[in-house]
Each structure stands twice: as structure tokens, then as C-alpha cells.
N, C-alpha and C. Protein backbone atom coordinates (compact mmCIF):
# COMPACT_ATOMS: atom_id res chain seq x y z
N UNK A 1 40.28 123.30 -38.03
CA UNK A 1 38.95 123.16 -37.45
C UNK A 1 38.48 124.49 -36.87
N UNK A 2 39.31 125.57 -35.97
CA UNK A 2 38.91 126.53 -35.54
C UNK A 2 38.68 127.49 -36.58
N UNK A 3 39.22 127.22 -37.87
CA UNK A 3 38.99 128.76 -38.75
C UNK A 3 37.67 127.86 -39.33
N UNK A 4 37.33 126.96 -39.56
CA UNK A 4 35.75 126.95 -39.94
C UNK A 4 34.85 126.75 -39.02
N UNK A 5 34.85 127.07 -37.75
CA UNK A 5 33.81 127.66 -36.96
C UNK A 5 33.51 128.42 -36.90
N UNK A 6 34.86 129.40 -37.16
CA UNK A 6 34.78 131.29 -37.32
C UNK A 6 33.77 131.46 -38.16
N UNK A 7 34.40 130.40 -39.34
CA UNK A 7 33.82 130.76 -40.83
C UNK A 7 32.15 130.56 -40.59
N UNK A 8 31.85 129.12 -39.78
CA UNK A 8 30.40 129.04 -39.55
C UNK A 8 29.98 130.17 -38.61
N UNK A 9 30.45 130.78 -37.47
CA UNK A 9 29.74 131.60 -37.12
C UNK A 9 29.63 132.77 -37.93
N UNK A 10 30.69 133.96 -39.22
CA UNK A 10 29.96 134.50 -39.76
C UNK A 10 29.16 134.12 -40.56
N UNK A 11 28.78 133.26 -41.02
CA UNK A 11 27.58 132.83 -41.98
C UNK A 11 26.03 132.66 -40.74
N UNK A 12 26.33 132.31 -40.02
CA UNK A 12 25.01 132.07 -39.18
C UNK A 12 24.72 133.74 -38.94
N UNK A 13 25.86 134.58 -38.32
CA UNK A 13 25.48 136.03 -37.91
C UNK A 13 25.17 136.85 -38.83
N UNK A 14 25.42 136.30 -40.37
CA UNK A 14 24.83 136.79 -40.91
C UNK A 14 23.33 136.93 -42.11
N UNK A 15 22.77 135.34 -41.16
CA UNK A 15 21.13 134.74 -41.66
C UNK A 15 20.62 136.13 -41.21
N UNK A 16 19.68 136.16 -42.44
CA UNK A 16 18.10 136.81 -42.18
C UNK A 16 17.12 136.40 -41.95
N UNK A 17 16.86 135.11 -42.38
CA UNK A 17 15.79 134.41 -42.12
C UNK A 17 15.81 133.62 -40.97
N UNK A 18 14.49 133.84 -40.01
CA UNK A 18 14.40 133.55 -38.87
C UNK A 18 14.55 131.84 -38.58
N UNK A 19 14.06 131.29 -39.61
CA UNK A 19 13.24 129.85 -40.27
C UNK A 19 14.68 129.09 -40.16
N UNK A 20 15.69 129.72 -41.00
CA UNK A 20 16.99 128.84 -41.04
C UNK A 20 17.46 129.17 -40.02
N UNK A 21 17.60 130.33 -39.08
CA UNK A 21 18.41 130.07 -37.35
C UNK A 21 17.69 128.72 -37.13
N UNK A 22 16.36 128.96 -36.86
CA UNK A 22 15.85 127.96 -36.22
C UNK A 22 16.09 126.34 -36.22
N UNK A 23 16.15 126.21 -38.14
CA UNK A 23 16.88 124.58 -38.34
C UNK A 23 18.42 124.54 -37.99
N UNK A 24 19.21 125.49 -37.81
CA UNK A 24 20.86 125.07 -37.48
C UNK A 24 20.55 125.10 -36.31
N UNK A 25 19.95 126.04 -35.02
CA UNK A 25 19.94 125.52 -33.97
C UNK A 25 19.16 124.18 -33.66
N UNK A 26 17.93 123.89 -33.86
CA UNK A 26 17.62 122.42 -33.84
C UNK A 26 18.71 121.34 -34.21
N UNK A 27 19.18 121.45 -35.25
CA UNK A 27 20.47 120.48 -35.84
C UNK A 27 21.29 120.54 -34.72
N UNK A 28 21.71 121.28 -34.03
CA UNK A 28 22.75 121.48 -33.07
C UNK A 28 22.34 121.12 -31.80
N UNK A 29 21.18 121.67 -31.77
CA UNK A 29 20.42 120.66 -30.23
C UNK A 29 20.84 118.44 -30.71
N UNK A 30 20.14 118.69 -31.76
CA UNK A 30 20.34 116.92 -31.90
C UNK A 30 21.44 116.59 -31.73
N UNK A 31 22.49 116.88 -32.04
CA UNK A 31 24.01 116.56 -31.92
C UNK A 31 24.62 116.62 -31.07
N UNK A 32 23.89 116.87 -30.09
CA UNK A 32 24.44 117.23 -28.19
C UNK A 32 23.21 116.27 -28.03
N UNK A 33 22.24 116.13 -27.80
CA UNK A 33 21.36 115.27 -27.12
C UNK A 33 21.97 113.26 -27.41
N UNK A 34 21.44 112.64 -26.28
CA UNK A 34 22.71 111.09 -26.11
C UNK A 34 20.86 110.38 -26.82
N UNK A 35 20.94 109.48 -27.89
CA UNK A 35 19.70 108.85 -28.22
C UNK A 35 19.15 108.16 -26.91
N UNK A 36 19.84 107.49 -25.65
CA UNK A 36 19.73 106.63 -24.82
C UNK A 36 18.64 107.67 -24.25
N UNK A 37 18.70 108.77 -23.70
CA UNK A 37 17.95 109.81 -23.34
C UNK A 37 16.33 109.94 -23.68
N UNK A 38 16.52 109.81 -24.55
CA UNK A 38 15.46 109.93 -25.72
C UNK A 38 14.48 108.16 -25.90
N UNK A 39 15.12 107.48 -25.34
CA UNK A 39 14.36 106.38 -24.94
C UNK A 39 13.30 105.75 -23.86
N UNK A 40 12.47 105.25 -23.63
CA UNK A 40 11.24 105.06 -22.54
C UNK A 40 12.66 103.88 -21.59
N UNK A 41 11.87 103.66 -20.08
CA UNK A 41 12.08 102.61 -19.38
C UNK A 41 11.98 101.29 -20.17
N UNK A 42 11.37 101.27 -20.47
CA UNK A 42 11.13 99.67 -20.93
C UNK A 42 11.95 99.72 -22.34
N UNK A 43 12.16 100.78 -23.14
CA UNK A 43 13.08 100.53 -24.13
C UNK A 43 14.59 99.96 -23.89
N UNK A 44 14.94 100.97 -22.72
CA UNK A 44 15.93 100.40 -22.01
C UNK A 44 16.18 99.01 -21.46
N UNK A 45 15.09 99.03 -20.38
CA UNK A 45 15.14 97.39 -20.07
C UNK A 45 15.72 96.61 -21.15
N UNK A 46 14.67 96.59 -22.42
CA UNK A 46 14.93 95.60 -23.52
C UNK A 46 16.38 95.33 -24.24
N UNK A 47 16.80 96.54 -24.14
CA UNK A 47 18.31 96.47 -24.45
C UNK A 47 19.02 95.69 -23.59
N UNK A 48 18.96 96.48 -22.45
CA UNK A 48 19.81 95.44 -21.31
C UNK A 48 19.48 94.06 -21.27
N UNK A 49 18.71 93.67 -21.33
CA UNK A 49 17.85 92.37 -21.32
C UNK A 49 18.93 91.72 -22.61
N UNK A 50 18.79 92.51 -24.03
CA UNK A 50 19.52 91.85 -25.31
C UNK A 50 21.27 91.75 -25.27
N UNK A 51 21.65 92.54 -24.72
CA UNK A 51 22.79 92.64 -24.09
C UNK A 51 23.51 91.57 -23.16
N UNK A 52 22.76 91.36 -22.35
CA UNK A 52 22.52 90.00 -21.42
C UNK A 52 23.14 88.95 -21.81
N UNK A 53 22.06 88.47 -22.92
CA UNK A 53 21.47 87.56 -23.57
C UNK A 53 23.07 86.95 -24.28
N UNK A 54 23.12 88.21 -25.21
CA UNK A 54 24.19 88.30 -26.45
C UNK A 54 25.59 87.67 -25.30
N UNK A 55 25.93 88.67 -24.18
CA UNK A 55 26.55 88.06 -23.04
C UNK A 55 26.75 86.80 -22.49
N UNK A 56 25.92 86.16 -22.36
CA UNK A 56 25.47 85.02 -21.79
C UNK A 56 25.86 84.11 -22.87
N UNK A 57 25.78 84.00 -24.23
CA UNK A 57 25.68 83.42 -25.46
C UNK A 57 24.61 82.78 -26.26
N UNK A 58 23.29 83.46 -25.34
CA UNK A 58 22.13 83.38 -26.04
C UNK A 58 21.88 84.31 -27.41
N UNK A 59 22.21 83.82 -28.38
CA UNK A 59 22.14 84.75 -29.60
C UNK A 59 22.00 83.33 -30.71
N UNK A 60 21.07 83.79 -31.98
CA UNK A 60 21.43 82.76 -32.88
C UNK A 60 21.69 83.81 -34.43
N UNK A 61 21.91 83.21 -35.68
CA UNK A 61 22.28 83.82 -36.64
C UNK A 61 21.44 84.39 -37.41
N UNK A 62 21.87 85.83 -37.65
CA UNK A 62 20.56 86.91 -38.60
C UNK A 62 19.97 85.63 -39.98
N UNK A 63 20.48 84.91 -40.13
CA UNK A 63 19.80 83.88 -41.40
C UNK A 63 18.48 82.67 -40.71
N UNK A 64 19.18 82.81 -39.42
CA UNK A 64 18.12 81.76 -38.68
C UNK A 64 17.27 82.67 -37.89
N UNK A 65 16.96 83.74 -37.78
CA UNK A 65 16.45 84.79 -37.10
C UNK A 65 15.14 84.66 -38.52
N UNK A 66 16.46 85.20 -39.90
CA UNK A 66 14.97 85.70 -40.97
C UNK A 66 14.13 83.97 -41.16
N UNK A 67 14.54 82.95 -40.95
CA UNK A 67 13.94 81.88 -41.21
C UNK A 67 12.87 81.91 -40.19
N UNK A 68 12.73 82.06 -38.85
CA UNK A 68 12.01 82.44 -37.71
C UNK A 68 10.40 83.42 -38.14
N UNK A 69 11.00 84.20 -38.52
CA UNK A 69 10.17 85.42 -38.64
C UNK A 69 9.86 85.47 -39.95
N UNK A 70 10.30 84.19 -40.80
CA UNK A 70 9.36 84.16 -42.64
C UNK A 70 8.52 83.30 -42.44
């Protein structure tokens, strides 16, 4: 694992184009950032709320869910 980081950092030190730093660092920002982060209050709530639920044993089956919603 450590000799292909090496290996990725000479390939990055040696981009010319400004355009591709820019997409490997973006790529690398995403891969450190947590999605939960990246979610509103109320997205959250709703999870916790489904979580709950699923907890509790309020849940019914993805076949009776698509019958629901056809």
C-alpha cells in the first residue's frame, strides 16, 4: 500500500494540467467528507424517525411497500 502512494504521489507531482490537480483533489475532498454532513436537519430527523420505527418493529415488506405506492 505505501509503495503505491509513492507511486501516486509521483504521478500527481508530475501533472501539468491544472484541470486534472483540480479533479484528484476534489475526488479526495469527497472521500474524507461523512455523507451524514452533507445532509439538512430534517433529513436527519427522517432517518432517525425510520430507524425508530424499523426499531420498534414498525416496518412492512419492500413487495407490500411497491403494492402501496402502485
Amino acid at each position: 500500500m505505501q509503495t503505491t502512494k509513492i507511486e501516486l504521489a509521483k504521478l500527481i507531482l508530475e501533472l501539468k494540467n491544472p484541470s486534472t490537480v483540480k479533479k484528484i483533489v476534489n475526488l479526495l475532498k469527497a472521500e474524507k467528507s461523512d455523507f451524514w454532513e452533507d445532509l439538512s436537519d430534517v433529513e436527519k430527523e427522517e432517518i432517525d424517525l425510520g430507524i425508530k420505527q424499523l426499531n420498534a418493529g414498525q416496518h412492512i415488506s419492500f413487495e407490500d411497500f411497491l403494492k402501496k405506492v402502485s
